[in-house]
N, C-alpha and C. Protein backbone atom coordinates (compact mmCIF):
# COMPACT_ATOMS: atom_id res chain seq x y z
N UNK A 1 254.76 67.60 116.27
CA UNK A 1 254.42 68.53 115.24
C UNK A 1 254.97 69.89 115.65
N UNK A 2 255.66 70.61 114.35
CA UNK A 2 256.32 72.11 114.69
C UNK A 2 254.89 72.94 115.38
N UNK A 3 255.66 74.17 115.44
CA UNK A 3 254.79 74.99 115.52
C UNK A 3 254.10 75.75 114.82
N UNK A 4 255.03 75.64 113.67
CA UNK A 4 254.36 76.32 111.96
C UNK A 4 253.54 75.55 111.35
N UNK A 5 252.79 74.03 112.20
CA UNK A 5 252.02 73.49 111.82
C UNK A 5 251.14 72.78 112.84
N UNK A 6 250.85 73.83 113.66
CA UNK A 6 249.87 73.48 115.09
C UNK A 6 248.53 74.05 114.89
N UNK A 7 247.69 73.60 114.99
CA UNK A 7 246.25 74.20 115.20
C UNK A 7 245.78 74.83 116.17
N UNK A 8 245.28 76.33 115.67
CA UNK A 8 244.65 77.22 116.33
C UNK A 8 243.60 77.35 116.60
N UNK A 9 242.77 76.24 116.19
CA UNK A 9 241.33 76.05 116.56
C UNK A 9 240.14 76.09 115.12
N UNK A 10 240.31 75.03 114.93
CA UNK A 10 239.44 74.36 113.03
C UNK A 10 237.84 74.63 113.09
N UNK A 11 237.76 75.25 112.34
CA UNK A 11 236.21 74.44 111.95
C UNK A 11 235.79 74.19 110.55
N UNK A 12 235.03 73.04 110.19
CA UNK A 12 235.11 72.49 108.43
C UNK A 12 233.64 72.34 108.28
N UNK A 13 233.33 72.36 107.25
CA UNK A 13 231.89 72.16 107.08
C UNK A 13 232.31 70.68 105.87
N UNK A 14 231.72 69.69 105.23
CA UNK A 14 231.65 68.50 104.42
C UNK A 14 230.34 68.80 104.17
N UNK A 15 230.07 68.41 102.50
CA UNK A 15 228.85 68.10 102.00
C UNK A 15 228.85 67.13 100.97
N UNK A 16 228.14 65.74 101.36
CA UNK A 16 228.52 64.65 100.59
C UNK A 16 226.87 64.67 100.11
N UNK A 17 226.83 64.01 98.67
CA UNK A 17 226.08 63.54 97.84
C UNK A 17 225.99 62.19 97.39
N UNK A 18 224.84 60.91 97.36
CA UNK A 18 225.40 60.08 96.86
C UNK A 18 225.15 59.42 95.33
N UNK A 19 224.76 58.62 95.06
CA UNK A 19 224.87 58.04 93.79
C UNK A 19 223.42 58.72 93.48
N UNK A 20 222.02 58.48 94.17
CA UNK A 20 220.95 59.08 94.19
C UNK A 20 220.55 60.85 94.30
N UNK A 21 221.58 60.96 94.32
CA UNK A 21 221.69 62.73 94.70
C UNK A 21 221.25 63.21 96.03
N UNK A 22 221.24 62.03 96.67
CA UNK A 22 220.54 62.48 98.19
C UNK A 22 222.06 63.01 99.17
N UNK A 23 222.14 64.02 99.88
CA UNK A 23 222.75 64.21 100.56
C UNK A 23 223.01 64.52 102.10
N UNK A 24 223.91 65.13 102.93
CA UNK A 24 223.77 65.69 104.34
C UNK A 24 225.00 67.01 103.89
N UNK A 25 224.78 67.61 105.06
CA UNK A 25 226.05 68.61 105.41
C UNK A 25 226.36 68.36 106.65
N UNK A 26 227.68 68.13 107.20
CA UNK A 26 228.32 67.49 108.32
C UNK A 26 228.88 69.54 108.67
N UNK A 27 229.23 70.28 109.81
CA UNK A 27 230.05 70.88 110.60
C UNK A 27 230.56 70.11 111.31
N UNK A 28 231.85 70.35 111.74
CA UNK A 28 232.67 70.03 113.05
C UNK A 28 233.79 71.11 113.07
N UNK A 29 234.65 70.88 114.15
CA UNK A 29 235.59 71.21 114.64
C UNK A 29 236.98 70.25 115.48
N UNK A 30 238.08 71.32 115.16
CA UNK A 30 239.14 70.34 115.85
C UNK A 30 240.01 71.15 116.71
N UNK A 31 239.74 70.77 118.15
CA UNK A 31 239.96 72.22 118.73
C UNK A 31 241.92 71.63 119.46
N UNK A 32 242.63 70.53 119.17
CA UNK A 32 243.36 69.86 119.45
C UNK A 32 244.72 70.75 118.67
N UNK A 33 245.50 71.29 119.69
CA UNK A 33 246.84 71.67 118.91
C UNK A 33 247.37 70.73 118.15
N UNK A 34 247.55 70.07 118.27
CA UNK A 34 247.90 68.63 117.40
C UNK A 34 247.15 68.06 116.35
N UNK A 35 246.45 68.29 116.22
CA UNK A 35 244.99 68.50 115.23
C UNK A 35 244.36 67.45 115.86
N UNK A 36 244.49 66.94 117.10
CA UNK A 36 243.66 65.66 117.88
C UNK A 36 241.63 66.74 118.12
N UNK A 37 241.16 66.29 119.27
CA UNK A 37 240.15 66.19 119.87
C UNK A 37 239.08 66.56 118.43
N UNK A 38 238.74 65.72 117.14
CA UNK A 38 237.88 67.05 116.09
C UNK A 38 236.25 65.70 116.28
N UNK A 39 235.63 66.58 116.24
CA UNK A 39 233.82 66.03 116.41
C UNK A 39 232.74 66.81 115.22
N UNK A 40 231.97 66.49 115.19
CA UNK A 40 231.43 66.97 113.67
C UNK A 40 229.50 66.28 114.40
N UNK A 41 228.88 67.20 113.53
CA UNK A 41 227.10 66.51 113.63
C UNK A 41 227.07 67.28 112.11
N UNK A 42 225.56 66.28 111.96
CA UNK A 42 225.00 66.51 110.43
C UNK A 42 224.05 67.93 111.13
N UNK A 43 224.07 69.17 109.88
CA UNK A 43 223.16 70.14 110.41
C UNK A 43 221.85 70.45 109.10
N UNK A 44 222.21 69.58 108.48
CA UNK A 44 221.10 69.60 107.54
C UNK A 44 220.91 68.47 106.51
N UNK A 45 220.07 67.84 105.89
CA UNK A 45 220.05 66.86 105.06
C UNK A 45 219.26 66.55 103.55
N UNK A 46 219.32 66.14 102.83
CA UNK A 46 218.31 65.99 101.87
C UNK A 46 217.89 64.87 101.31
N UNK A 47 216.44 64.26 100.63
CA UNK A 47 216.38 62.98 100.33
C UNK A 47 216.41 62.01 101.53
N UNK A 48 217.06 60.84 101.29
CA UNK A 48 216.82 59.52 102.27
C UNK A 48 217.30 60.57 103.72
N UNK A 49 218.11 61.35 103.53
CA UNK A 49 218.98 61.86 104.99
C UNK A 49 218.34 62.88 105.47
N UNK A 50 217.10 63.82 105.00
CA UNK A 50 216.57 64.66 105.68
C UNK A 50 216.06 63.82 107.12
N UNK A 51 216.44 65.16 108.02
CA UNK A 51 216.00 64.39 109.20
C UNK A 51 216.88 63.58 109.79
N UNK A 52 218.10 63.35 109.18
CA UNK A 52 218.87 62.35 110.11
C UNK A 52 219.97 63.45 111.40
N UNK A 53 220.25 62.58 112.05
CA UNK A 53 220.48 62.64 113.27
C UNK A 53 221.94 61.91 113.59
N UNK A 54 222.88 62.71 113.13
CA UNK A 54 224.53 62.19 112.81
C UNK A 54 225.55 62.95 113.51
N UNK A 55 225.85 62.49 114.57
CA UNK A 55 227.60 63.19 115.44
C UNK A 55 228.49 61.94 115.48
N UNK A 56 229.72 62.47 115.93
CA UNK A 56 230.87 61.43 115.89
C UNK A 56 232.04 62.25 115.67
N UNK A 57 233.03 61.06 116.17
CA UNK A 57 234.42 62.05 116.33
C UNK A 57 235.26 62.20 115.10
N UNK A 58 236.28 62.34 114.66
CA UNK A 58 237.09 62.22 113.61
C UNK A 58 238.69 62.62 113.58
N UNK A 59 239.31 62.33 112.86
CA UNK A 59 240.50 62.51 112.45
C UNK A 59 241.09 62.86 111.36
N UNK A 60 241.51 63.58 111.50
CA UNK A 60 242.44 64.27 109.80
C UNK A 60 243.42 62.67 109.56
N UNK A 61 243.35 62.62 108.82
CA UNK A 61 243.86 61.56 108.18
C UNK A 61 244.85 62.00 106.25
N UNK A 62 244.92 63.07 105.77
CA UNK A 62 245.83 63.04 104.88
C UNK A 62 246.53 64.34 105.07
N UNK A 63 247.03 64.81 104.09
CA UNK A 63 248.05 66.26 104.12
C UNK A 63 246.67 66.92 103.63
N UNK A 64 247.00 68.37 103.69
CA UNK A 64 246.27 69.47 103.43
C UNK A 64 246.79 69.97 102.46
N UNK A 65 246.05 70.43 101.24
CA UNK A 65 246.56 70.90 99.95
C UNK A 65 246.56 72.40 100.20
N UNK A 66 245.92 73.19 101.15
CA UNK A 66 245.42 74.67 100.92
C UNK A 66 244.50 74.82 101.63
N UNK A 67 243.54 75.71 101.80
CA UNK A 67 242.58 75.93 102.46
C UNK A 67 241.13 75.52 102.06
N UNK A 68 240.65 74.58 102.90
CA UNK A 68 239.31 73.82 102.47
C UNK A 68 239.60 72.66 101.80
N UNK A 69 240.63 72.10 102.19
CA UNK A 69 241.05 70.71 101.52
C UNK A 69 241.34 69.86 102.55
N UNK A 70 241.46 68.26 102.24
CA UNK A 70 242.13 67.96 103.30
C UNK A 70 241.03 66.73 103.22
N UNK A 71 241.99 65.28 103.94
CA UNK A 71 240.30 63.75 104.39
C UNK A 71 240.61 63.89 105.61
N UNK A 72 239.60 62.83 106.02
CA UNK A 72 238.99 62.46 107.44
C UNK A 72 238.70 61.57 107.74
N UNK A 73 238.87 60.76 108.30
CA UNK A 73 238.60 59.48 109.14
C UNK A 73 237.28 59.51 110.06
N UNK A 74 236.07 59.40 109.54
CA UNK A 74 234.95 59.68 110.43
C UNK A 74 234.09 58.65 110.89
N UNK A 75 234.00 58.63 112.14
CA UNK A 75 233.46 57.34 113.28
C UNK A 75 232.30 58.06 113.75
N UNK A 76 231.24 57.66 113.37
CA UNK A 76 230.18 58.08 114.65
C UNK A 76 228.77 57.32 114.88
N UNK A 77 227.85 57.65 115.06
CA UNK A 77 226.43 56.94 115.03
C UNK A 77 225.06 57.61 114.06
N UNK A 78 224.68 57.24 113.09
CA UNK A 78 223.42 57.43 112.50
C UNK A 78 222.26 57.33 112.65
N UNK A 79 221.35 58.31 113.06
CA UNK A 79 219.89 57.36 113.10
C UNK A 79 219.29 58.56 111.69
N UNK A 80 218.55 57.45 111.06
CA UNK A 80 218.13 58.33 109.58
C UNK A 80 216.46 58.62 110.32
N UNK A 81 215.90 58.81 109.81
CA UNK A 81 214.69 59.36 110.05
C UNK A 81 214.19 58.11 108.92
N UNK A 82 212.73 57.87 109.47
CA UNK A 82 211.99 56.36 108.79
C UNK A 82 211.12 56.86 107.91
């Protein structure tokens, strides 16, 4: 990867909703010039996901349209709250 397209150090916030309107908000970061090393935790939740308890690593996985755009490839572990 050039250098006119190296990372200076990311951070993204995600807020997914689902069919129920229940949601989380994920932060992470990708601190990888290459856009490698990026990790993310849930910092807040609502519905079934309040209370859950979500980190894991990730990967940029498409092109970037602009700023605040962009997917992710996200791997990690869930524990929801009972």
């Amino acid at each position: 990867m050039g250098p006119d397209y190296s990372n200076k150090g990311s951070t993204f916030r995600c807020t997914a909703t689902d069919a129920d309107g229940d949601g989380y908000v994920n932060v992470g970061s990708i601190t990888g010039a290459d856009w490698s090393v990026c990790s993310f935790k849930t910092v807040a939740g609502r519905g079934k996901y309040a209370g859950a308890a979500v980190s894991g690593v990730c990967q940029p996985t498409g092109s970037f349209a602009g700023p605040d755009t962009g997917s992710f490839h996200w791997r990690g572990e869930w524990a929801l709250a009972e």
